[in-house]
Protein backbone atom coordinates (compact mmCIF):
# COMPACT_ATOMS: atom_id res chain seq x y z
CA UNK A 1 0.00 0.00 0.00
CA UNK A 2 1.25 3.32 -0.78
CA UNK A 3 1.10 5.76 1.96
CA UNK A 4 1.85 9.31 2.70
CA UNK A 5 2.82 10.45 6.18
CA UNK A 6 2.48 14.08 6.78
CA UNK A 7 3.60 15.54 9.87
CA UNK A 8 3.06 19.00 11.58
CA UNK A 9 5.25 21.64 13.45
CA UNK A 10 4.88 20.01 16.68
CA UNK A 11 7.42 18.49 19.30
CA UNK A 12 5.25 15.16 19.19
CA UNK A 13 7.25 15.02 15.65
CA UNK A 14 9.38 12.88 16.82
CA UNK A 15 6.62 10.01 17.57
CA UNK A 16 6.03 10.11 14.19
CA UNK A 17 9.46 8.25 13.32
CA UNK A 18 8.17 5.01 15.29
CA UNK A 19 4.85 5.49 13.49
CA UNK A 20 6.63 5.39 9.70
CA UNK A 21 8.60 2.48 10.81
CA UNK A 22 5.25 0.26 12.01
CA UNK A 23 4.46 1.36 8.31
CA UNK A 24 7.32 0.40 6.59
CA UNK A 25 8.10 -2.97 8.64
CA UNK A 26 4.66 -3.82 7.78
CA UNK A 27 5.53 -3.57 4.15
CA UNK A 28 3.79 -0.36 3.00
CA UNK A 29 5.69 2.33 0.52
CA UNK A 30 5.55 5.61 2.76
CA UNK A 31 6.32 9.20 1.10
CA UNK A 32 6.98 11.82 4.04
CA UNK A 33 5.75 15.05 3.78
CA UNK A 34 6.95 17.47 6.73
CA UNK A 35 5.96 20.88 6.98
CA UNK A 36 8.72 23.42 7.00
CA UNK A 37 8.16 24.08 10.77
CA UNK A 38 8.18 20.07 11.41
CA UNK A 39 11.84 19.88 10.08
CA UNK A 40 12.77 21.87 12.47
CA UNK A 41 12.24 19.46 15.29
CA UNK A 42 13.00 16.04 13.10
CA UNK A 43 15.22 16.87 10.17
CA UNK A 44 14.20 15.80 6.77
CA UNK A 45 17.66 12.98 6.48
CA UNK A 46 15.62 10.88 9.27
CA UNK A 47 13.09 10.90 7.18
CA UNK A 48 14.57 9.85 4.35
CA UNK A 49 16.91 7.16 5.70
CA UNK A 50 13.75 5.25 8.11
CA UNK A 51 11.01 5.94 4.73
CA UNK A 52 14.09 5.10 1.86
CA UNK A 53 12.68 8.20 -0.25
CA UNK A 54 13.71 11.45 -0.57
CA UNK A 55 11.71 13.91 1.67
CA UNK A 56 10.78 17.47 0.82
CA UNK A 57 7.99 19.89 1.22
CA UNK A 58 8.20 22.11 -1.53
CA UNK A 59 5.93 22.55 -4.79
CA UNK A 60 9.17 23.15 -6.35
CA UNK A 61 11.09 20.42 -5.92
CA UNK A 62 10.64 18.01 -9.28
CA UNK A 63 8.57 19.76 -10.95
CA UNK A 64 8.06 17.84 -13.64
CA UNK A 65 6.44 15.23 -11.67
CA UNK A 66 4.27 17.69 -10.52
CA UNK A 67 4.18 16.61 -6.57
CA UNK A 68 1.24 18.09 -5.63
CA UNK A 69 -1.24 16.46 -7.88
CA UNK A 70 1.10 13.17 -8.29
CA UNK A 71 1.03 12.13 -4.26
CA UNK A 72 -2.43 12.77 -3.23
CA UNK A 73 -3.61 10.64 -6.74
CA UNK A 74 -1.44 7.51 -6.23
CA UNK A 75 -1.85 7.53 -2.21
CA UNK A 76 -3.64 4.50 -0.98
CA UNK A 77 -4.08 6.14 2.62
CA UNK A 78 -2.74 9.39 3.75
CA UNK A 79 -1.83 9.81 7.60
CA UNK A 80 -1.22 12.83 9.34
CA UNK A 81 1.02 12.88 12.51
CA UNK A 82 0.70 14.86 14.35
CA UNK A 83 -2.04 17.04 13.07
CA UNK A 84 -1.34 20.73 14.83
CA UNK A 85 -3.88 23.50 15.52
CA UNK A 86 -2.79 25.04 12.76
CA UNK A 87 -2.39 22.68 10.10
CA UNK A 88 -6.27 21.28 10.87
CA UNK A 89 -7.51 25.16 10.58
CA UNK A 90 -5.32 25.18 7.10
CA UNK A 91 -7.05 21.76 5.49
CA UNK A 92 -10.04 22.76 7.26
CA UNK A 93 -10.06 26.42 5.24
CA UNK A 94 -8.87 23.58 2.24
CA UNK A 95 -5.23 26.12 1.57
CA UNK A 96 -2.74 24.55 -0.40
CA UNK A 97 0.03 26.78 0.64
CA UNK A 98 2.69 23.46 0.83
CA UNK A 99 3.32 20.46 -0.52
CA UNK A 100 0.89 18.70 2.82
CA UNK A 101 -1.81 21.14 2.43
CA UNK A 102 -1.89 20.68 -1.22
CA UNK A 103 -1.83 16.72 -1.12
CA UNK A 104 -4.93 16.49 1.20
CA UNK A 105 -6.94 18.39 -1.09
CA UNK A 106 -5.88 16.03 -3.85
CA UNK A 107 -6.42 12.90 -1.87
CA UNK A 108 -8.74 10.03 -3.27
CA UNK A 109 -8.29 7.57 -0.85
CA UNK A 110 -8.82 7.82 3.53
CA UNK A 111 -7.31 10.69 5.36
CA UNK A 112 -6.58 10.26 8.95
CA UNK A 113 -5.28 13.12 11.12
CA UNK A 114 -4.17 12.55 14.58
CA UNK A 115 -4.19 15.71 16.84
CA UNK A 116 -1.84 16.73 19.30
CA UNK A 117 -1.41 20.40 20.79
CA UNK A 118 -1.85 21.67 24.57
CA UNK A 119 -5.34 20.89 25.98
CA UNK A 120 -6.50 24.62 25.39
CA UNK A 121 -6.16 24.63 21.76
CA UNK A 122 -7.67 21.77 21.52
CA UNK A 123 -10.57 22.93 23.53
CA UNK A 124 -11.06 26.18 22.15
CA UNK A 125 -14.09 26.66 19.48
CA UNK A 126 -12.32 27.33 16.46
CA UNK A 127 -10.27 23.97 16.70
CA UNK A 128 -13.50 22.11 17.84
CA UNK A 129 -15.22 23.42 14.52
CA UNK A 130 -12.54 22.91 12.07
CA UNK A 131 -12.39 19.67 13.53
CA UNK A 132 -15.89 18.93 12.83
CA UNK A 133 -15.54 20.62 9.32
CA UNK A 134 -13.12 17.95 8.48
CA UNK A 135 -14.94 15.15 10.03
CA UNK A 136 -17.98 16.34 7.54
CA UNK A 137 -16.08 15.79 4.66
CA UNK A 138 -15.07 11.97 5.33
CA UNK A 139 -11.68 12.60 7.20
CA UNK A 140 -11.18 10.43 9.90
CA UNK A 141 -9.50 13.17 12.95
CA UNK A 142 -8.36 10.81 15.93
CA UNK A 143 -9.49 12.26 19.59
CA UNK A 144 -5.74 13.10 21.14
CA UNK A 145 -5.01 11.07 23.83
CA UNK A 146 -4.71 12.76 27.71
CA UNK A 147 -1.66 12.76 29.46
CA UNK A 148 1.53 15.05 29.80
CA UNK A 149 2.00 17.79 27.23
CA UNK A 150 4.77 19.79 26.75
CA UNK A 151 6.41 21.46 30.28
CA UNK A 152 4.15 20.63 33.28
CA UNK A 153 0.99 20.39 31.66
CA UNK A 154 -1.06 17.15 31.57
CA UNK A 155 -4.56 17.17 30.20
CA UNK A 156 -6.17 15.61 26.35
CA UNK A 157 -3.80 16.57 23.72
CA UNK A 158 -1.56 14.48 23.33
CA UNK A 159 -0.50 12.59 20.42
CA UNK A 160 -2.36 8.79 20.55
CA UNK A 161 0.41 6.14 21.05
CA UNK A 162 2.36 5.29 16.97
CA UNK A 163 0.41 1.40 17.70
CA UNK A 164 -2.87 3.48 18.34
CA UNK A 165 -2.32 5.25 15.52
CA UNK A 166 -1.75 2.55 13.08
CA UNK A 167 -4.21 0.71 13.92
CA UNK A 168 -6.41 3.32 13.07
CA UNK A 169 -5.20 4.05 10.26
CA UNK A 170 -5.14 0.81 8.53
CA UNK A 171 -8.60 0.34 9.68
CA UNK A 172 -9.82 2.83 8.02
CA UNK A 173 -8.37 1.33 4.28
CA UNK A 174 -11.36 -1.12 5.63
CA UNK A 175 -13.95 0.48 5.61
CA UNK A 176 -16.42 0.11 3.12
CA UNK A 177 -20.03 -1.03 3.49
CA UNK A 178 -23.53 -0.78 4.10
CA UNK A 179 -22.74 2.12 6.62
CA UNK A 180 -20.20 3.87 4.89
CA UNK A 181 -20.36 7.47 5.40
CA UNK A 182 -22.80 7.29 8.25
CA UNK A 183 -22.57 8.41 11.45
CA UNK A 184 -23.27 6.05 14.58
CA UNK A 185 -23.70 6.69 17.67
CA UNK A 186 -23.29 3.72 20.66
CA UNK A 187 -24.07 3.82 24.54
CA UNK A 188 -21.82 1.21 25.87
CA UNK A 189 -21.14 0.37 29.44
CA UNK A 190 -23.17 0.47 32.95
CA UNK A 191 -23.16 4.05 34.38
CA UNK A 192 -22.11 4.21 38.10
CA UNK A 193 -24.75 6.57 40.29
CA UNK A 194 -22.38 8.40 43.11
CA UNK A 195 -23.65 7.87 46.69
CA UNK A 196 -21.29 9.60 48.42
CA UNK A 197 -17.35 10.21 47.30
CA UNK A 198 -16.39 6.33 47.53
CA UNK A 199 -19.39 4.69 46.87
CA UNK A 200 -22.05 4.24 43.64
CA UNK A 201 -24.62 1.99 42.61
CA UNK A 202 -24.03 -0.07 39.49
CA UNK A 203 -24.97 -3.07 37.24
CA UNK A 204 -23.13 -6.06 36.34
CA UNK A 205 -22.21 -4.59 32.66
CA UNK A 206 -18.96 -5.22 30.94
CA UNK A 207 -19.84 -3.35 27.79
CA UNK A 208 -18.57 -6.08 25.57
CA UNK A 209 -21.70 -6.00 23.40
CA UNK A 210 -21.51 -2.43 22.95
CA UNK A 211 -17.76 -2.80 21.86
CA UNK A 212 -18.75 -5.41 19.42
CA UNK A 213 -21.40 -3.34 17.87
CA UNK A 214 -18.83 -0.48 17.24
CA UNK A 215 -16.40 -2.76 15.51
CA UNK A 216 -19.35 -4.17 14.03
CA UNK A 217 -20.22 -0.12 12.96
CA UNK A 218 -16.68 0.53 11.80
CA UNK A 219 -16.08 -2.69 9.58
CA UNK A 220 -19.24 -1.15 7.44
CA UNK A 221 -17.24 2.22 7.32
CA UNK A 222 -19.77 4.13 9.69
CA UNK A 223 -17.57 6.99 12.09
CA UNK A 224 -18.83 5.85 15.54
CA UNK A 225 -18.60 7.73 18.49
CA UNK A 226 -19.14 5.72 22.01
CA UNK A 227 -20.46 7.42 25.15
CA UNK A 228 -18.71 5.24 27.40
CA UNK A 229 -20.05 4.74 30.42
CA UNK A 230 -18.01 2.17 32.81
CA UNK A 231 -16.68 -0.81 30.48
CA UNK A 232 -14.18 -3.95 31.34
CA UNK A 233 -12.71 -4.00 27.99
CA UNK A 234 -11.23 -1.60 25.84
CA UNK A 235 -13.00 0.30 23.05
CA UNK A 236 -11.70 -0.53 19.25
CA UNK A 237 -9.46 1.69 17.59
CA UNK A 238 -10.68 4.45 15.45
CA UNK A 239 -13.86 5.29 17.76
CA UNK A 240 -14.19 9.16 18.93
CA UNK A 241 -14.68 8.39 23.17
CA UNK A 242 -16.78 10.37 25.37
CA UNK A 243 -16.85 9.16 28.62
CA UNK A 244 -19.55 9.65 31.15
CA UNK A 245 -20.04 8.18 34.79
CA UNK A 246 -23.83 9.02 35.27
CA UNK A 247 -27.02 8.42 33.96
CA UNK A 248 -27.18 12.50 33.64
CA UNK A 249 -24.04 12.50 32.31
CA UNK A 250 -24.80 9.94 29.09
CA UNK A 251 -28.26 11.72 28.72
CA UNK A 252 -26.35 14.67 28.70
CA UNK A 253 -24.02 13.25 26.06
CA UNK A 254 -26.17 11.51 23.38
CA UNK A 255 -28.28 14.06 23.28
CA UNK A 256 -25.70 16.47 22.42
CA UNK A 257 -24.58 13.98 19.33
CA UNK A 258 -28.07 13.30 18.57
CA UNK A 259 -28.23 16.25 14.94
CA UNK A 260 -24.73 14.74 13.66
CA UNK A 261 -26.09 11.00 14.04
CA UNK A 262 -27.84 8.84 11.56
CA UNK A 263 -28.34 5.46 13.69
CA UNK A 264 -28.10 5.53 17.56
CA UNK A 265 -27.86 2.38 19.26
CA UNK A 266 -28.40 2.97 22.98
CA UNK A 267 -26.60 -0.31 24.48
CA UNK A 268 -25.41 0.88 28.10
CA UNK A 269 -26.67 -0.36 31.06
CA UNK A 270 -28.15 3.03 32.25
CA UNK A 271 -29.05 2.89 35.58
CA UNK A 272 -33.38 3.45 36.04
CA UNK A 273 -32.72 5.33 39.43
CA UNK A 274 -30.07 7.25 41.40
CA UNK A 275 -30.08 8.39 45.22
CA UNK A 276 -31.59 11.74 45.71
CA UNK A 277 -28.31 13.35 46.74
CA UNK A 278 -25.08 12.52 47.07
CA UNK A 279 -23.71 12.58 50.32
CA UNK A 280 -20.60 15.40 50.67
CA UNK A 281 -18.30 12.93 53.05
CA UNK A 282 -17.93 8.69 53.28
CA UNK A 283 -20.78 7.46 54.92
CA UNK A 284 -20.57 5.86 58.11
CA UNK A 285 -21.93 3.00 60.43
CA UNK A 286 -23.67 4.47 62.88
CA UNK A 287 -22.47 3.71 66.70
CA UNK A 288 -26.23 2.73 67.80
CA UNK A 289 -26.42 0.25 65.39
CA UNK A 290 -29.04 1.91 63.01
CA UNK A 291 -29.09 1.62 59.25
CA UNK A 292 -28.81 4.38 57.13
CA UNK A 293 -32.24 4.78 55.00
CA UNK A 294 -30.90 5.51 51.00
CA UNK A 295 -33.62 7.59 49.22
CA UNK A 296 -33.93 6.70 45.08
CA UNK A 297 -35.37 8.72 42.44
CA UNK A 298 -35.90 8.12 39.05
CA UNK A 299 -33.48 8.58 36.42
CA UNK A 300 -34.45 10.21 32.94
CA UNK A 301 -35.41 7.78 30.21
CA UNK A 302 -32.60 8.50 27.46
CA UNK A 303 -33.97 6.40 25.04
CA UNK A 304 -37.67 8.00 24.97
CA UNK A 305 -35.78 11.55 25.28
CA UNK A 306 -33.82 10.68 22.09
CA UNK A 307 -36.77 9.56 20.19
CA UNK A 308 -39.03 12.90 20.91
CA UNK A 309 -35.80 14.82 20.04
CA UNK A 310 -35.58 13.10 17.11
CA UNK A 311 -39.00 12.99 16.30
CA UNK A 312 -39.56 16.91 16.79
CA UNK A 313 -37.02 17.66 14.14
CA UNK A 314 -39.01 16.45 10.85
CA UNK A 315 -36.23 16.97 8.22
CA UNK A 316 -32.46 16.88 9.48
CA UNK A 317 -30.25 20.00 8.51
CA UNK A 318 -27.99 17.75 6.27
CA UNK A 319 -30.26 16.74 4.33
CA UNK A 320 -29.98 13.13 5.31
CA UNK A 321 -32.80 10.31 5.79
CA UNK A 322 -34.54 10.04 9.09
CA UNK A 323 -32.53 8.65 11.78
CA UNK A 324 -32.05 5.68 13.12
CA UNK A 325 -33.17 4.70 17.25
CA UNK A 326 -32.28 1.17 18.20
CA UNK A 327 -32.77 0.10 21.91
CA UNK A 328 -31.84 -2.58 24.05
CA UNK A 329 -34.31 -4.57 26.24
CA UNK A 330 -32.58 -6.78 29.27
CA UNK A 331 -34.98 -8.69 30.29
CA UNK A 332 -35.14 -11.66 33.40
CA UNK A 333 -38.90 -12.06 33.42
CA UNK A 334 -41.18 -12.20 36.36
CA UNK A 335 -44.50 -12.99 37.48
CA UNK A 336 -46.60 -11.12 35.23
CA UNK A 337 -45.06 -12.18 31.97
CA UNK A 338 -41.72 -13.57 30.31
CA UNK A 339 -39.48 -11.19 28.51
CA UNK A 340 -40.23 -11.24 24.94
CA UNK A 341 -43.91 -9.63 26.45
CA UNK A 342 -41.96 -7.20 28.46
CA UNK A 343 -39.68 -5.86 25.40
CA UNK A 344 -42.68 -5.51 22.94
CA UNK A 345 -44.16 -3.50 25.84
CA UNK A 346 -41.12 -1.73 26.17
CA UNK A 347 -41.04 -1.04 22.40
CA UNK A 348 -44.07 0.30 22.02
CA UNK A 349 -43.37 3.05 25.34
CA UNK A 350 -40.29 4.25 23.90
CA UNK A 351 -41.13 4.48 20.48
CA UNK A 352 -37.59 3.29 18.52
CA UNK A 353 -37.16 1.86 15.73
CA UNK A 354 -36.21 -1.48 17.03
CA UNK A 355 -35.54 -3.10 20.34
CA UNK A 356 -32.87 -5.32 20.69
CA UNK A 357 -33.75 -8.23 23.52
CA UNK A 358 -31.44 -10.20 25.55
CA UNK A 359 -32.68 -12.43 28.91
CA UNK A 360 -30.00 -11.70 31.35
CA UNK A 361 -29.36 -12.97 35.03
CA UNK A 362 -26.00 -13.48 36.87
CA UNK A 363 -25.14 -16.02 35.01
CA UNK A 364 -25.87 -14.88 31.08
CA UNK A 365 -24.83 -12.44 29.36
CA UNK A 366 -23.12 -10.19 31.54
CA UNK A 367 -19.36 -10.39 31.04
CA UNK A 368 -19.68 -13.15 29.25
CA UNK A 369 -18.27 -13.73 25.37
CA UNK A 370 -21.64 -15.34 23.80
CA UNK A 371 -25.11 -13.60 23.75
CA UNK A 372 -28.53 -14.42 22.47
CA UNK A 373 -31.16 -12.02 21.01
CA UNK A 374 -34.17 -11.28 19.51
CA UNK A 375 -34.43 -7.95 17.41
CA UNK A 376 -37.96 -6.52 17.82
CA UNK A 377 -39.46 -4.13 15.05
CA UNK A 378 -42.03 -1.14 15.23
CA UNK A 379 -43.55 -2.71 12.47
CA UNK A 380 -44.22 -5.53 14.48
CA UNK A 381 -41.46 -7.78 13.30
CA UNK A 382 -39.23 -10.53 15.11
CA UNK A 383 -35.98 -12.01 13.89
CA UNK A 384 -35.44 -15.34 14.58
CA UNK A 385 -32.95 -15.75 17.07
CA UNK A 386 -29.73 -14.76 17.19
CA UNK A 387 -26.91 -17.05 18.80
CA UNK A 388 -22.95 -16.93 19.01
CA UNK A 389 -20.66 -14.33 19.83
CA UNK A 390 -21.43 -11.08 20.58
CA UNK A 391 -19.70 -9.86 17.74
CA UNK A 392 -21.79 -12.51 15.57
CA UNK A 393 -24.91 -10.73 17.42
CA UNK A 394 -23.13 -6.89 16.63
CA UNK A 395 -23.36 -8.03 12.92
CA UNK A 396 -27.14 -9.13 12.79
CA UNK A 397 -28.09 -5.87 14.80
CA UNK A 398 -26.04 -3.47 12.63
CA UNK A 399 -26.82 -5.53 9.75
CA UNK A 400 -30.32 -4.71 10.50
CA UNK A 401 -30.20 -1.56 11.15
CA UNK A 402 -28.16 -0.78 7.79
CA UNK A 403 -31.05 -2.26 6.36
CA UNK A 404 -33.49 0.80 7.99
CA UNK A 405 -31.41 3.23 6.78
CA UNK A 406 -31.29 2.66 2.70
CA UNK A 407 -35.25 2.35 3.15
C-alpha cells in the first residue's frame, strides 16, 4: 500500500518516526511530507533514511512530476502525525500553501489526522469546529489522547500512542459497506450513580456487546462515536470516546450527538434510578447500630428523550434520511409475563425503531463472550434468534439496522 505520512510543526514530531517504521516494517511504501516548521524538530535525512525516499515539502522540488497532484492521486491512505492546531484550521479552510496542504486536497483515498497540541487549543471553538468541518467531509481526525503535554501540563492533547495510531489508520483502508459514510452513535457500558465520594450503585455490565457493535459499525465504514459509560474491555481503535459516569451524564451526552447521528444504538446499562443526593463525606456506620435509610429517584429515560428529540425535528439540517433509534431490552422475566412480552411492551413506550432483547441474570450475558437475542421491530417484526458471539450478534443488529437506513 502506498502511503503518505504528513507531519506537523509540533514536538510530538518525533513520535512520528516510530509510526513510519510500524508502516514500513509492515511492508507499506511511505512518502513523508513534513511541513517546514516540522523539520525543524526532526530533520528531513531521518526521514529519508527510516522511509528510503527522498523527503521534501516544496511545490518546487521536481517539478516535472508535478508533486502536488502526483502524491495525493497515487496515495492509498494518507496519515497525518501529528495534526497541529494550525495545520487542521489550514485543510479545514482547504489552503494549499505546501506540498501537505496541497496533497490532502488532492487525496482520493482515507485521510486520517491525529491531533496533538496543549489541551486549550484543543478545547477552544475554532479547533473544535474545524475539527468537525473535516470530520464532515469523510476525514477520519483521531481524539488526542490525555496525558503530559509539553512542560508541566497534563490534560487531552496528546498525540495517541504510533500502535494506536496505526491501527487506526489501517482500519480505516477497511472500511467500506452498508454504513459507509454514516454516522453512529453507541451507549456502551453500565453508568455508576455516586452515593457519596467512595461509593455508587451499578450493574453487572462489561460493555462487551456495545464494543462489538462499534467494531461491528466501523467494519461497514460508519464513524462511531461511544459514550462510554463504565466498560471492562477496551473500546476498538478508530472510535471518537466520550466518557460519562452518570445516567445525567450519558443523557447529557447523546443528546448532544443526537443532529450529527444517523443510527443511535443505545446499548449501556443506564441505571433506572439514582439516590436523591449525594452525600458530601464517606458514609458511616452508625455507633447505635441503626441503618442508614438511602432515598432513590428516578433517572431520565434517554432512550424515549432521544426519540421525541428526534421525532420533533421532521427533516435533518444535512439533508440526510430520518434517523435511526435502536434500543436494548434486558430482560429476566417475572411474574406477570416472560421477557419477549416485556420488550414488545417496552417497544411500544419508547417508540424506537427497534428493540434489541437479551434475557440476562447473573449467570448470562453479563461479562460473558456469547449472547442471544431477539431484534424486535415497530412494524411488528421478530428475527429469529440470534446465537454466538457477541460480535456474531453486533453483525445481525447493525446488519439490521443498515437495512433501515437505505429504506
Amino acid at each position: 500500500m502506498r502511503i503518505v505520512l504528513g507531519v506537523g510543526g509540533g514536538i510530538a514530531a518525533y513520535k512520528a518516526a516510530s509510526l513510519l517504521r510500524l508502516f514500513t516494517e509492515s511492508g507499506h511504501d511511505v512518502t513523508v511530507i513534513p511541513t517546514e516548521a516540522a523539520t525543524r524538530f526532526v530533520g528531513t535525512a531521518t526521514w529519508e533514511a527510516l522511509s528510503g525516499h527522498p523527503v521534501s515539502n516544496s511545490v518546487w522540488d521536481d517539478v516535472d512530476k508535478v508533486n502536488h497532484v502526483r502524491l495525493g492521486h497515487e496515495a492509498d491512505l494518507i496519515v497525518v502525525a501529528p495534526a497541529t492546531a494550525d495545520l487542521l484550521a489550514r485543510a479545514a479552510a482547504g489552503l494549499a500553501d505546501d506540498l501537505l496542504t496541497g496533497t490532502l486536497l488532492m487525496a482520493r483515498g482515507p485521510v486520517v489526522m491525529a491531533p496533538a497540541m496543549h489541551t486549550e487549543m484543543w478545547q477552544h471553538a475554532a479547533t473544535r469546529a474545524n475539527v468537525e468541518t473535516l470530520r464532515s467531509r469523510g476525514i477520519i481526525v483521531i481524539e488526542p489522547a490525555s496525558g503530559r503535554l509539553t512542560g508541566v501540563d497534563s490534560g487531552p492533547g496528546r498525540l495517541p500512542e504510533p500502535a494506536d495510531i496505526h491501527a487506526a489508520a489501517l482500519a480505516a483502508t477497511r472500511r467500506g459497506g452498508a454504513l459507509q459514510g454514516k454516522r453512529v452513535t453507541i451507549s456502551v457500558g453500565g453508568t455508576r450513580e455516586a452515593l457519596d465520594p467512595v461509593r455508587f450503585l451499578g450493574n453487572r455490565s462489561s460493555g462487551k456487546q456495545g464494543m462489538a457493535l462499534a467494531e461491528a459499525a466501523l467494519a461497514q465504514g460508519a464513524h462511531v462515536t461511544l459514550v462510554l459509560a463504565h466498560a471492562e474491555v477496551a473500546p476498538p481503535r478508530g472510535c471518537d470516546v466520550v466518557r460519562v459516569e452518570s445516567a445525567l451524564q450519558l443523557r447529557d451526552a447523546v443528546l448532544a450527538a443526537l443532529p450529527a447521528t444517523d443510527l443511535l444504538v443505545m446499548a449501556a446499562a443506564v441505571a433506572d434510578f439514582r439516590p436523591a443526593e449525594m452525600v458530601a463525606t464517606k458514609i458511616k456506620k452508625n455507633d447505635d447500630g441503626t441503618d442508614p435509610v438511602l432515598t432513590l429517584v428516578r433517572n431520565p429515560d434517554v432512550l424515549r428523550e432521544a426519540v421525541l428529540a428526534r421525532d420533533a425535528v421532521p427533516a435533518r439540517e444535512d439533508g440526510a434520511g430520518p434517523l435511526v433509534i435502536a434500543g436494548f431490552a434486558a430482560e429476566t422475566g417475572d411474574a406477570t409475563a416472560d421477557p419477549l412480552t416485556h420488550a414488545r411492551a417496552k417497544l411500544a413506550r419508547k417508540g424506537c425503531d427497534f428493540l434489541v432483547l437479551n434475557v440476562v441474570g447473573s449467570d448470562l450475558v453479563f461479562g460473558e463472550d456469547s449472547n442471544e437475542v431477539t431484534i424486535l421491530g415497530a412494524d411488528g417484526s421478530e428475527s429469529a434468534p440470534v446465537r454466538g458471539t457477541k460480535r456474531a450478534v453486533a453483525d445481525a443488529v447493525i446488519g439490521h439496522a443498515a437495512g433501515l437506513l437505505a429504506r
